[in-house]
C-alpha atoms as a PDB file:
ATOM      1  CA  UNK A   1     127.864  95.791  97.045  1.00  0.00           C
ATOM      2  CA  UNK A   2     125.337  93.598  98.744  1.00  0.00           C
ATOM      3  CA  UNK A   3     123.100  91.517  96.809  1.00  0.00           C
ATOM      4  CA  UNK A   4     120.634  90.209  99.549  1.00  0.00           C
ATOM      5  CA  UNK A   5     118.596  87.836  97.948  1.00  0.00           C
ATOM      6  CA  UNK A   6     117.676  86.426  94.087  1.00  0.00           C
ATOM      7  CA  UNK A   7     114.631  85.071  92.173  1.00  0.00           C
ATOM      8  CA  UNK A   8     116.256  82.255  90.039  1.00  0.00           C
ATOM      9  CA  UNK A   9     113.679  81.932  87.736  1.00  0.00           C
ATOM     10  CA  UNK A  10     110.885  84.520  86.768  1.00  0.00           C
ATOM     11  CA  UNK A  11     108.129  84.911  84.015  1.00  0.00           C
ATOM     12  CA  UNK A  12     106.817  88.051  85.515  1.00  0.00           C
ATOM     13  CA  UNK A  13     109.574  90.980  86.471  1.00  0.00           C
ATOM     14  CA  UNK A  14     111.098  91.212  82.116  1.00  0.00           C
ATOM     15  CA  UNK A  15     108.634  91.645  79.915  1.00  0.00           C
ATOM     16  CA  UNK A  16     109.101  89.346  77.420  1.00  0.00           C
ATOM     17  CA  UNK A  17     112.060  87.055  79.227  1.00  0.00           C
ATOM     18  CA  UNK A  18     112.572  84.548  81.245  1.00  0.00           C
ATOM     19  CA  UNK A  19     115.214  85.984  84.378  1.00  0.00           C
ATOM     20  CA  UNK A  20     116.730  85.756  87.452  1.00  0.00           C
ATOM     21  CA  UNK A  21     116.164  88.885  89.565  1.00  0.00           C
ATOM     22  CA  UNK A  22     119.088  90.345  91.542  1.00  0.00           C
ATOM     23  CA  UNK A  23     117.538  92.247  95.003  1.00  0.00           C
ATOM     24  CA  UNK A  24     120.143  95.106  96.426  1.00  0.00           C
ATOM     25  CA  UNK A  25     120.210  95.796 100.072  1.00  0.00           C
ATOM     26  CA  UNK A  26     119.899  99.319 101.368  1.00  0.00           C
ATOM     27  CA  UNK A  27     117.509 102.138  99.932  1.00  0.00           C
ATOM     28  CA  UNK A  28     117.195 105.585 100.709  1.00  0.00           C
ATOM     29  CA  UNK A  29     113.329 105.323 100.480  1.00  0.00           C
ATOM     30  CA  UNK A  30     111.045 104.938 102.960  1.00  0.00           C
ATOM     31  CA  UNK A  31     107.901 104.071 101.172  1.00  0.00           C
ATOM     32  CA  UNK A  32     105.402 102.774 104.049  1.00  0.00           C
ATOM     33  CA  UNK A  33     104.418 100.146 101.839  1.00  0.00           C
ATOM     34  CA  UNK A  34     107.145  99.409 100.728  1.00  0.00           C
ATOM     35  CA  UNK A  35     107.062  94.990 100.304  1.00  0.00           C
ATOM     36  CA  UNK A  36     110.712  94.323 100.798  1.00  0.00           C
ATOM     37  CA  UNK A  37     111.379  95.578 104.338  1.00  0.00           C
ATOM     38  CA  UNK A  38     114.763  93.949 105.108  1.00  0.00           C
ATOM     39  CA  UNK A  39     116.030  94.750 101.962  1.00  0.00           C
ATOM     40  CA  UNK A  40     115.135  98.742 102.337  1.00  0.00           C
ATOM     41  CA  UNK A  41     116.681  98.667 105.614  1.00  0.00           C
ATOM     42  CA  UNK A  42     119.696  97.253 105.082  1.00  0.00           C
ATOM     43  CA  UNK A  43     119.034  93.955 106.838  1.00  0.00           C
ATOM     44  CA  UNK A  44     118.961  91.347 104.139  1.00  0.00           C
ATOM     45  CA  UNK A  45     118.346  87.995 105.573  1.00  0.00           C
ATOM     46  CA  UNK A  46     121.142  86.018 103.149  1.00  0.00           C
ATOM     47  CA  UNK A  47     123.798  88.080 101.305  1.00  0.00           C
ATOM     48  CA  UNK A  48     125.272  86.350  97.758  1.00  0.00           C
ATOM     49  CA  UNK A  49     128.579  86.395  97.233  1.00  0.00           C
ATOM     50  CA  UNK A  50     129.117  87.608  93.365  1.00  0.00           C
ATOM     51  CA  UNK A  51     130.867  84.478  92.400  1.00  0.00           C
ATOM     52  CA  UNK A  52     127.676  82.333  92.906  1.00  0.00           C
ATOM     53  CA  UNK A  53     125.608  84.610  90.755  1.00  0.00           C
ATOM     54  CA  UNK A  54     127.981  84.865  87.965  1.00  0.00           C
ATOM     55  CA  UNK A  55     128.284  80.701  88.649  1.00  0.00           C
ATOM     56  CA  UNK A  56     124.972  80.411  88.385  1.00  0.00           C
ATOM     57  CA  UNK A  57     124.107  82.958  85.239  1.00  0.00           C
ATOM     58  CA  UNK A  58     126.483  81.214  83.135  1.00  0.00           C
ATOM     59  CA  UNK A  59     125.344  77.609  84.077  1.00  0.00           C
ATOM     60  CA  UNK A  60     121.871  79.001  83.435  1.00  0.00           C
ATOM     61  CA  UNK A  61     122.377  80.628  79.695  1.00  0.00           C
ATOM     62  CA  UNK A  62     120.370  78.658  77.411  1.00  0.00           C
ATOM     63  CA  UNK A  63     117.175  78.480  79.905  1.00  0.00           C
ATOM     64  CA  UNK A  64     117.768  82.545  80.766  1.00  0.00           C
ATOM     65  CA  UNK A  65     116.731  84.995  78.525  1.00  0.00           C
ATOM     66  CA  UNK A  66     117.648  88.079  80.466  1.00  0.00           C
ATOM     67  CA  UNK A  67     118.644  89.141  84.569  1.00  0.00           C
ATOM     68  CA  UNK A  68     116.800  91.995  86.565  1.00  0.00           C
ATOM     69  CA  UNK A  69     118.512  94.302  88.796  1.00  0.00           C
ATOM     70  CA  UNK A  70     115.819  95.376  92.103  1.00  0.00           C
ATOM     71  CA  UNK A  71     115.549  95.858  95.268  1.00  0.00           C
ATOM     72  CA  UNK A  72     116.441  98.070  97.728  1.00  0.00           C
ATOM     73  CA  UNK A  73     117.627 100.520  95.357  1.00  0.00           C
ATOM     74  CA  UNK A  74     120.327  99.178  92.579  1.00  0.00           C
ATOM     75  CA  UNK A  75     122.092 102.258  91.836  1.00  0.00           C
ATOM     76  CA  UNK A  76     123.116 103.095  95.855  1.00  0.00           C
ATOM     77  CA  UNK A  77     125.654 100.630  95.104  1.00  0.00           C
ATOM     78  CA  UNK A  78     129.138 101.718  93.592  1.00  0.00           C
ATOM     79  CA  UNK A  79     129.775  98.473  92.473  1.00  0.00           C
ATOM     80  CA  UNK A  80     126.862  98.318  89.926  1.00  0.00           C
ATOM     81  CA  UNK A  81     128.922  99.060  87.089  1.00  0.00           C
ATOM     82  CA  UNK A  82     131.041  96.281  87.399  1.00  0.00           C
ATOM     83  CA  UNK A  83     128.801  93.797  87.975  1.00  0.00           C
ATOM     84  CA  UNK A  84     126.792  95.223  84.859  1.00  0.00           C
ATOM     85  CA  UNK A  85     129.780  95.039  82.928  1.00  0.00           C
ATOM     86  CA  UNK A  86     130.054  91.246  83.649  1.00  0.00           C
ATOM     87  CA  UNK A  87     126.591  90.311  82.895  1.00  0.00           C
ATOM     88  CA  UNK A  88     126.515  92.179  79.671  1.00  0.00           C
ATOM     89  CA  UNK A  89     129.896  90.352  78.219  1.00  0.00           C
ATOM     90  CA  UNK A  90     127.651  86.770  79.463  1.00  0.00           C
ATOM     91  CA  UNK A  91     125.318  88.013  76.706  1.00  0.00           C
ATOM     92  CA  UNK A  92     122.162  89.154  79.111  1.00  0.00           C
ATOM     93  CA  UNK A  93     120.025  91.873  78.618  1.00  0.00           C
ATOM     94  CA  UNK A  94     119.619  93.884  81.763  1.00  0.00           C
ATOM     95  CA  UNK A  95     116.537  95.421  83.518  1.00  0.00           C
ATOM     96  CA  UNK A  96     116.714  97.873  85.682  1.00  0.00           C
ATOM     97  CA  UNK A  97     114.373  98.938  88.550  1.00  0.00           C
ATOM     98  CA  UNK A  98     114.796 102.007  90.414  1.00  0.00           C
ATOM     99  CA  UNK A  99     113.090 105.066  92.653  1.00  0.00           C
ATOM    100  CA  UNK A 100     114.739 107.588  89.960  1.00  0.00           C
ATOM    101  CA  UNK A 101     116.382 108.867  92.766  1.00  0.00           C
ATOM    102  CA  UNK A 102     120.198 109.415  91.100  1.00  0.00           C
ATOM    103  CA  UNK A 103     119.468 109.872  87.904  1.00  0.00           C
ATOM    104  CA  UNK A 104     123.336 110.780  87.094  1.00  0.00           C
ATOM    105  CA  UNK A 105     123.721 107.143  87.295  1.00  0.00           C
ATOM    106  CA  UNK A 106     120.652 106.244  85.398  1.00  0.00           C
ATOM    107  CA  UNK A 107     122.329 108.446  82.457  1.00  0.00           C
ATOM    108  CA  UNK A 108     125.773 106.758  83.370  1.00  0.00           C
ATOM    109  CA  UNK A 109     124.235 103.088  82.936  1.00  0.00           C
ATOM    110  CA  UNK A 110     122.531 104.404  79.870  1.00  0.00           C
ATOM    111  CA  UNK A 111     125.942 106.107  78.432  1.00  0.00           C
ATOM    112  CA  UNK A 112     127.731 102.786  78.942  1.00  0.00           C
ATOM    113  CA  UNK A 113     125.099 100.420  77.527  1.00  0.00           C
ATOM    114  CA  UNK A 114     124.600  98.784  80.336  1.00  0.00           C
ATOM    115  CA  UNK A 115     121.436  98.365  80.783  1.00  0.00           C
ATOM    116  CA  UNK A 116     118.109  97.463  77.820  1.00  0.00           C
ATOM    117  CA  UNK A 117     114.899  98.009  80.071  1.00  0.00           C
ATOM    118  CA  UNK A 118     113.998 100.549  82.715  1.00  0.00           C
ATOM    119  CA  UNK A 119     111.023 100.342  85.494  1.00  0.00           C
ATOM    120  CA  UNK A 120     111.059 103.302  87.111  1.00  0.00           C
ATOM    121  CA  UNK A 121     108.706 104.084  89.943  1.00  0.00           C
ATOM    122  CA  UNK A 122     107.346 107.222  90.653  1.00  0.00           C
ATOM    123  CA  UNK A 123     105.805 107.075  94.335  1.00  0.00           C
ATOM    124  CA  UNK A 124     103.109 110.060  93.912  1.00  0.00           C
ATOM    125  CA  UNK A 125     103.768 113.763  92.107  1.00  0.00           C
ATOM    126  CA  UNK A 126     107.599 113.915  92.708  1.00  0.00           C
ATOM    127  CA  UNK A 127     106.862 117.625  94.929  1.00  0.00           C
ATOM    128  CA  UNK A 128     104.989 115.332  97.320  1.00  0.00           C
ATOM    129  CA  UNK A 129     107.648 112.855  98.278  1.00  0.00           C
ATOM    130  CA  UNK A 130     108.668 114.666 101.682  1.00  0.00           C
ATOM    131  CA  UNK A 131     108.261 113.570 104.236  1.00  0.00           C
ATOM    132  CA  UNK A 132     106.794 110.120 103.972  1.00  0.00           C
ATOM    133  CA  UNK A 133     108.683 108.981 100.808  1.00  0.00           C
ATOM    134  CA  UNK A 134     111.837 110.633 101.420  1.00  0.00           C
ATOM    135  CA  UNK A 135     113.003 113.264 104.377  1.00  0.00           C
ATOM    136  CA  UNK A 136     114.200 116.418 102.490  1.00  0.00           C
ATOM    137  CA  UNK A 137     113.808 115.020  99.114  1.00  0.00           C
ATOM    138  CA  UNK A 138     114.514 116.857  95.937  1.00  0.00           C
ATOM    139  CA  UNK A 139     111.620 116.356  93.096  1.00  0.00           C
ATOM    140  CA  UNK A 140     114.194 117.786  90.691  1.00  0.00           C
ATOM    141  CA  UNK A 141     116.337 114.050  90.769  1.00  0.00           C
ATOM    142  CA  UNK A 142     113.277 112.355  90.107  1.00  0.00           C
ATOM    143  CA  UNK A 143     111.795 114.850  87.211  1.00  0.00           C
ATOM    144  CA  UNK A 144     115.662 114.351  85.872  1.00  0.00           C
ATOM    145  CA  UNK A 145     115.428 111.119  85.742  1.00  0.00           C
ATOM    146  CA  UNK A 146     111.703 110.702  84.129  1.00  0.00           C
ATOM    147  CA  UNK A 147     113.590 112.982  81.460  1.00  0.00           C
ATOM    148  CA  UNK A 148     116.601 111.013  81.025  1.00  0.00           C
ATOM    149  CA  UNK A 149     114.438 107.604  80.618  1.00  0.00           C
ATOM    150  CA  UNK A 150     111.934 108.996  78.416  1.00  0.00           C
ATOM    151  CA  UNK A 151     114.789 110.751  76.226  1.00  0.00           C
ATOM    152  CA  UNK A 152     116.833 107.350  75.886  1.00  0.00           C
ATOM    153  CA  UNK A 153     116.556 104.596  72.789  1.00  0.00           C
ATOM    154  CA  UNK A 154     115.681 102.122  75.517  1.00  0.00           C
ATOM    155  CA  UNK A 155     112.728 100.388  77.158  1.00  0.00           C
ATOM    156  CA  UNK A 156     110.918 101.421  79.755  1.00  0.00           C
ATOM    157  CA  UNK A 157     107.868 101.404  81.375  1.00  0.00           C
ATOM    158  CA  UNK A 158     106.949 103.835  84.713  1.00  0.00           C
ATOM    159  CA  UNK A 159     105.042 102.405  87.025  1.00  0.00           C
ATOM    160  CA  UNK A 160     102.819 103.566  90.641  1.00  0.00           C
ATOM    161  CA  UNK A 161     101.215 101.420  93.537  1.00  0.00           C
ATOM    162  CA  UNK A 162      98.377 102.941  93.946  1.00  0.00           C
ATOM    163  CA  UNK A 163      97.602 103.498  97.994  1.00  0.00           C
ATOM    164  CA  UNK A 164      95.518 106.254  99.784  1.00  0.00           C
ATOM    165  CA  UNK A 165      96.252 108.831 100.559  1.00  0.00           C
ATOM    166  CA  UNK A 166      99.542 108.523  98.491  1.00  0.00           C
ATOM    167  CA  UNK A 167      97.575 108.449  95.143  1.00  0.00           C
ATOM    168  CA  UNK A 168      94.201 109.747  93.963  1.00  0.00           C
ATOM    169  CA  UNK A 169      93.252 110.803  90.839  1.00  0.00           C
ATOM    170  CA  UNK A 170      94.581 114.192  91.127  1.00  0.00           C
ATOM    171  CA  UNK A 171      98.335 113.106  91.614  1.00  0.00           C
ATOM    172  CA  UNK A 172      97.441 110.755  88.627  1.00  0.00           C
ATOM    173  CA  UNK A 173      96.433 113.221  86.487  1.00  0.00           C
ATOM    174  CA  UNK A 174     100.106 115.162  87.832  1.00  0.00           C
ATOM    175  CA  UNK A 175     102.290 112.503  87.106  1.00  0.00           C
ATOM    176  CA  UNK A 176     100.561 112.369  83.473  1.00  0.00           C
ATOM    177  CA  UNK A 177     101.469 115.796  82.897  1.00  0.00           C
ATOM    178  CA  UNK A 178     104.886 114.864  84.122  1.00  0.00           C
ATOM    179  CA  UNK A 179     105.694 111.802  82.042  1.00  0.00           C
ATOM    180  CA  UNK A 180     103.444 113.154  78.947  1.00  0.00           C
ATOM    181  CA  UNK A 181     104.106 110.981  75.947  1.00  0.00           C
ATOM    182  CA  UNK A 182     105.571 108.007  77.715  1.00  0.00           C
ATOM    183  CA  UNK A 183     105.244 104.757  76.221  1.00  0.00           C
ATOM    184  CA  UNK A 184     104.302 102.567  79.251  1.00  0.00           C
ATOM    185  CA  UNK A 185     102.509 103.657  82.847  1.00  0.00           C
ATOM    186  CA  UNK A 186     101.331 100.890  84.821  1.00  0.00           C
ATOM    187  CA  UNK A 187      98.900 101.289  87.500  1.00  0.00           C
ATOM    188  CA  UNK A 188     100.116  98.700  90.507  1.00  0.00           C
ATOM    189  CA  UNK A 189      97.495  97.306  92.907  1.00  0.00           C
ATOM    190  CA  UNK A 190      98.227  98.018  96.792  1.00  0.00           C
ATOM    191  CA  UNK A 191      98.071  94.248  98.523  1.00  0.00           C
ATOM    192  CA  UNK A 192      99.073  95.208 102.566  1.00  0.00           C
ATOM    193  CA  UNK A 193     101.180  92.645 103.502  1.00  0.00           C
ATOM    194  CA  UNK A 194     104.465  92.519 105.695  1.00  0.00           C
ATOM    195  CA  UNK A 195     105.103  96.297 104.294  1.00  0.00           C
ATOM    196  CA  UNK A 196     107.937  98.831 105.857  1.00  0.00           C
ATOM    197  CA  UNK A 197     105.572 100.814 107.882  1.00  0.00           C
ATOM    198  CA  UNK A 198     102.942  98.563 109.049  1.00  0.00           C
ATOM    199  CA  UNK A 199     101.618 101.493 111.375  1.00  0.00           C
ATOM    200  CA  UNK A 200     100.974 103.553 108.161  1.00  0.00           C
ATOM    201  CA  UNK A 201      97.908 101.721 107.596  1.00  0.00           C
ATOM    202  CA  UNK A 202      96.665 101.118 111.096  1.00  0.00           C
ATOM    203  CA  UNK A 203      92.914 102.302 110.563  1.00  0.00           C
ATOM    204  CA  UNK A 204      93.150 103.574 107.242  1.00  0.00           C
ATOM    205  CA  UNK A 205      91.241 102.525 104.045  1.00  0.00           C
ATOM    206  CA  UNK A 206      93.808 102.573 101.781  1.00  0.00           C
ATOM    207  CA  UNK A 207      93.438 100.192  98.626  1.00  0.00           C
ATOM    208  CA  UNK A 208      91.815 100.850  95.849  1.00  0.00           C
ATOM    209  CA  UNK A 209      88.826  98.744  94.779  1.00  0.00           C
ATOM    210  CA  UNK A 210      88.342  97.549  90.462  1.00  0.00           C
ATOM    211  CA  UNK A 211      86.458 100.190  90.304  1.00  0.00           C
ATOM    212  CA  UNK A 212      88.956 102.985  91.394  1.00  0.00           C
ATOM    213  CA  UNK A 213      91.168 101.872  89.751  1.00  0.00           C
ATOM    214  CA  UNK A 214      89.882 102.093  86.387  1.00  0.00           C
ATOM    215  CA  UNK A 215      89.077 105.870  87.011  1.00  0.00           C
ATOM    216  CA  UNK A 216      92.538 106.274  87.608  1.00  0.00           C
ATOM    217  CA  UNK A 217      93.253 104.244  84.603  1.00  0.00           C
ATOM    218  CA  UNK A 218      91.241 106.776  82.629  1.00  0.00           C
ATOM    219  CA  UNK A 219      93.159 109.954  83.672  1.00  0.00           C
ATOM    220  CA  UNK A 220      96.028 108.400  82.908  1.00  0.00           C
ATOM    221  CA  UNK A 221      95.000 107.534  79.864  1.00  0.00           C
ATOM    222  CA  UNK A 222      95.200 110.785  77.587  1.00  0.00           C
ATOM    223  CA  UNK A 223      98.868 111.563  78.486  1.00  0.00           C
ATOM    224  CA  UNK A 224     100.832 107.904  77.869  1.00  0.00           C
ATOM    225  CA  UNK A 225     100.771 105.628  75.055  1.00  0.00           C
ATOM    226  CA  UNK A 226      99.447 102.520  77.198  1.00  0.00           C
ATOM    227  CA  UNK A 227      98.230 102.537  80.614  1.00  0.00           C
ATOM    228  CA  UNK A 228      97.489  99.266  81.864  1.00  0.00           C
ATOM    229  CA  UNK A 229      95.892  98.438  85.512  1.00  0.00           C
ATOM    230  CA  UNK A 230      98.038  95.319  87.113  1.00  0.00           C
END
């Protein structure tokens, strides 16, 4: 397991909490705008050793209120469980934020109780990801795992950076259908900087303006609880 990288202190990525945020090398993604390039190759520029982290978590217990597992994508790593394990018995909550892409260990984490929050993100209606998302890639894994989240006692929130052509208000109005009675979508502003695929965007108008994106606010609207523009 490679942990490339760690936000010690954050008011933004646990709703609620102050954490440190974990970032996993290696994805098996290839989002063009994807912001953590090293990190979804497999090319972290620092890698923690576990010992530090756990060093650090317990040193940091009366200031943290929970840690955030990102990345790359966490659950690539067979070593998750473990290090889940560990942080639970310090007393954090865990959040976890993934592609959806495995959702047997999505249910596992869930089974063990070893995570409390779930971000999922769903790149654009799950029967477009191939090719740009993913080469070959099954929509069934990600509908699985929208089902498996949604089913759980847990929170979660689902989440989409909205970028052209990835995204219009059609695929909104999809992914509604497909997460129907969810509690949380979040509509994520596209900023274009040091992304995966920096040619992806060579001549192309692709972020949405206020304006856009409070249209696709209002399709969204109608199928979750709360759909929030960030």
């Amino acid at each position: 397991m490679i942990i490339g990288g760690w936000q010690k202190n954050s008011f933004i990525d646990y709703p609620g909490k102050i954490s440190c945020v974990l970032f996993f090398s290696g994805c098996n993604f290839e989002c063009p705008h994807c912001y953590n390039p090293d990190l979804a190759r497999g090319k972290p520029s620092v890698v923690l050793e576990e010992h530090r982290v756990y060093e650090f978590l317990r040193r940091r217990k009366d200031f943290l209120d929970g840690v955030v597992l990102s990345g790359g994508e966490p659950t690539l790593n067979k070593g998750l469980f473990a290090l889940c394990e560990t942080i639970k018995k310090m007393g954090y909550p865990i959040k976890l934020d993934t592609n959806g892409s495995r959702p047997q260990m999505i249910q596992e984490l869930l089974d063990k109780g070893f995570v409390d929050y779930i971000a999922m993100d769903i790149k654009t209606d799950p029967f477009n990801y191939s090719p740009l998302i993913q080469k070959d890639c099954d929509p069934e894994l990600i509908l699985a795992s929208i089902q498996i989240i949604m089913q759980s006692a847990i929170a979660y929130e689902f989440r989409t950076t909205c970028i052209k052509p990835l995204v219009n208000a059609s695929v909104v109005a999809s992914i509604g259908r497909r997460i129907k009675g969810a509690r949380f979508y979040a509509l994520q502003r596209f900023i274009n900087v040091r992304v995966l695929h920096p040619e992806f965007f060579e001549n192309t108008d692709c972020e949405f303006d206020d304006n856009e994106l409070l249209h696709l606010k209002s399709v969204a609207e109608p199928f979750v609880n709360k759909c929030i523009v960030r």
